[in-house]
C-alpha atoms as a PDB file:
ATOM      1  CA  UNK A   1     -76.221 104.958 -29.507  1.00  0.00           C
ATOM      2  CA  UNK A   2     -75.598 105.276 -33.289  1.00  0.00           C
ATOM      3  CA  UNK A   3     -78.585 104.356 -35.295  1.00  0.00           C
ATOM      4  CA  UNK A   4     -77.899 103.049 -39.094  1.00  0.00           C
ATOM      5  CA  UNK A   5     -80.709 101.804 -41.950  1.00  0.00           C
ATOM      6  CA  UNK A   6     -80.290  98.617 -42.889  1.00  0.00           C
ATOM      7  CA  UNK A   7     -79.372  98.032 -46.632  1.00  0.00           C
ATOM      8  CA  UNK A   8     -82.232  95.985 -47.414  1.00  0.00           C
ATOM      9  CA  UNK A   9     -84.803  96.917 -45.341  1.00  0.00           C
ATOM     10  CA  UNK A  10     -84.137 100.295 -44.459  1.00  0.00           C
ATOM     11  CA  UNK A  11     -85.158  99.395 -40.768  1.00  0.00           C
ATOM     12  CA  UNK A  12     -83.296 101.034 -37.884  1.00  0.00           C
ATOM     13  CA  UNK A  13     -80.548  99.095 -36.826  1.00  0.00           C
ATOM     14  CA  UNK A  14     -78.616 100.073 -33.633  1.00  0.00           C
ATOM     15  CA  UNK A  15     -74.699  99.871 -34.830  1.00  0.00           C
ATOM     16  CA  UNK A  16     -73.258  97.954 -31.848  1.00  0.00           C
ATOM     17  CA  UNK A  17     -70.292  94.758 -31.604  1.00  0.00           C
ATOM     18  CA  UNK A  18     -73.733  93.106 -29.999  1.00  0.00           C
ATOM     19  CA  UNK A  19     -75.670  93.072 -33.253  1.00  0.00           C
ATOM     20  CA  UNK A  20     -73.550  90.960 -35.120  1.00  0.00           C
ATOM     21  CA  UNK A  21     -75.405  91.458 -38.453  1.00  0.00           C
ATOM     22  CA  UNK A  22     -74.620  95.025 -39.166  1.00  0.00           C
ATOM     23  CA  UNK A  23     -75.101  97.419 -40.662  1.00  0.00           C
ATOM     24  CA  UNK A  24     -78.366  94.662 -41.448  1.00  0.00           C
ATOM     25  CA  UNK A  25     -80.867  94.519 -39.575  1.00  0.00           C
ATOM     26  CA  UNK A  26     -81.018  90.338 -39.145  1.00  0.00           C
ATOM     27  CA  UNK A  27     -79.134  87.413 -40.912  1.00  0.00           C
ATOM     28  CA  UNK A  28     -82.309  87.072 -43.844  1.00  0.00           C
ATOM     29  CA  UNK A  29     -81.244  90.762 -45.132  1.00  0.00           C
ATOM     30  CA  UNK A  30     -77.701  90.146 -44.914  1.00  0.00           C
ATOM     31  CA  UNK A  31     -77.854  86.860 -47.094  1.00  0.00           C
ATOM     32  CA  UNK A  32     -80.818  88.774 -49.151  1.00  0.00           C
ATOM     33  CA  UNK A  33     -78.131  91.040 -49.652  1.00  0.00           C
ATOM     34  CA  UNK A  34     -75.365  88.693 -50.741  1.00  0.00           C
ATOM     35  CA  UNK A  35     -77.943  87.195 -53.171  1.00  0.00           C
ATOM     36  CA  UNK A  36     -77.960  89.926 -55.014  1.00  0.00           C
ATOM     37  CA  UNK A  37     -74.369  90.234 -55.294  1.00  0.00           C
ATOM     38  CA  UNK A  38     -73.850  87.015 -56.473  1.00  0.00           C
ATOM     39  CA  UNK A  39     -76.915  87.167 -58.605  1.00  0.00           C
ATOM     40  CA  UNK A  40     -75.055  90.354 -60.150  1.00  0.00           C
ATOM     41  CA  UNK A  41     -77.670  92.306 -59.682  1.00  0.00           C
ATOM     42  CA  UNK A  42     -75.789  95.510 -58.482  1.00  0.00           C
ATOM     43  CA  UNK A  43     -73.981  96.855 -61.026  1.00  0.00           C
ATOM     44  CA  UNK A  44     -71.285  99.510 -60.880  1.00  0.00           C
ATOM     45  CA  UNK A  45     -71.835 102.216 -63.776  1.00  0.00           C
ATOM     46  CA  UNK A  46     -69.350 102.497 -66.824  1.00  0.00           C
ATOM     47  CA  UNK A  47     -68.112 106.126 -67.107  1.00  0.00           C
ATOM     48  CA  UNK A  48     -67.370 105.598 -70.445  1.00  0.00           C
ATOM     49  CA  UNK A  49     -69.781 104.553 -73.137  1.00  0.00           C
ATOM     50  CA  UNK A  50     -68.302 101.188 -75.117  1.00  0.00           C
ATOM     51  CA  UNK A  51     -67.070 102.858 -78.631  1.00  0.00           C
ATOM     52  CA  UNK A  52     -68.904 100.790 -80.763  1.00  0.00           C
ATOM     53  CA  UNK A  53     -66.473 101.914 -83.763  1.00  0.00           C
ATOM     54  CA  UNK A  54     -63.458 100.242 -82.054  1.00  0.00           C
ATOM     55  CA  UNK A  55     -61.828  96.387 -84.063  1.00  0.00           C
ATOM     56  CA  UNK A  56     -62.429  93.917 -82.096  1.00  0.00           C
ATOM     57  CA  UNK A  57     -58.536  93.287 -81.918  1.00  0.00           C
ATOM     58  CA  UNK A  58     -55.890  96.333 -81.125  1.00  0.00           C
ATOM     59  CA  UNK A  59     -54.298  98.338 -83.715  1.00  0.00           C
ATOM     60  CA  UNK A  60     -51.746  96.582 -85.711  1.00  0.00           C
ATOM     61  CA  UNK A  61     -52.524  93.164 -84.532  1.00  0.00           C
ATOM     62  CA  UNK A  62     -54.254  90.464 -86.883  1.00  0.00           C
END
């Protein structure tokens, strides 16, 4: 049987169509989990720095 951590926890969680929580370990880490999300608390980095040089409206536009 394939083994997985959970997100939140980072307890062993057998990945089964039985354990219909995964890949988390019980229903408190998956709504832990969407918590955060909607608490925006994971964040997705910028590649790109903001140019802090740039108008605040586009070229040519006023």
């Amino acid at each position: 049987m394939t083994t997985v951590a959970c997100p939140r926890c980072e307890s062993a969680v057998e990945w089964k169509p039985e354990n219909k929580y995964r890949p988390f370990c019980s229903e408190r880490c998956k709504l832990m989990d969407l918590g955060a999300w909607a608490n925006e608390e994971y964040r997705i980095p910028n590649a790109t720095p903001p140019d802090d040089d740039a108008p605040d409206s586009p070229r040519g536009v006023d």
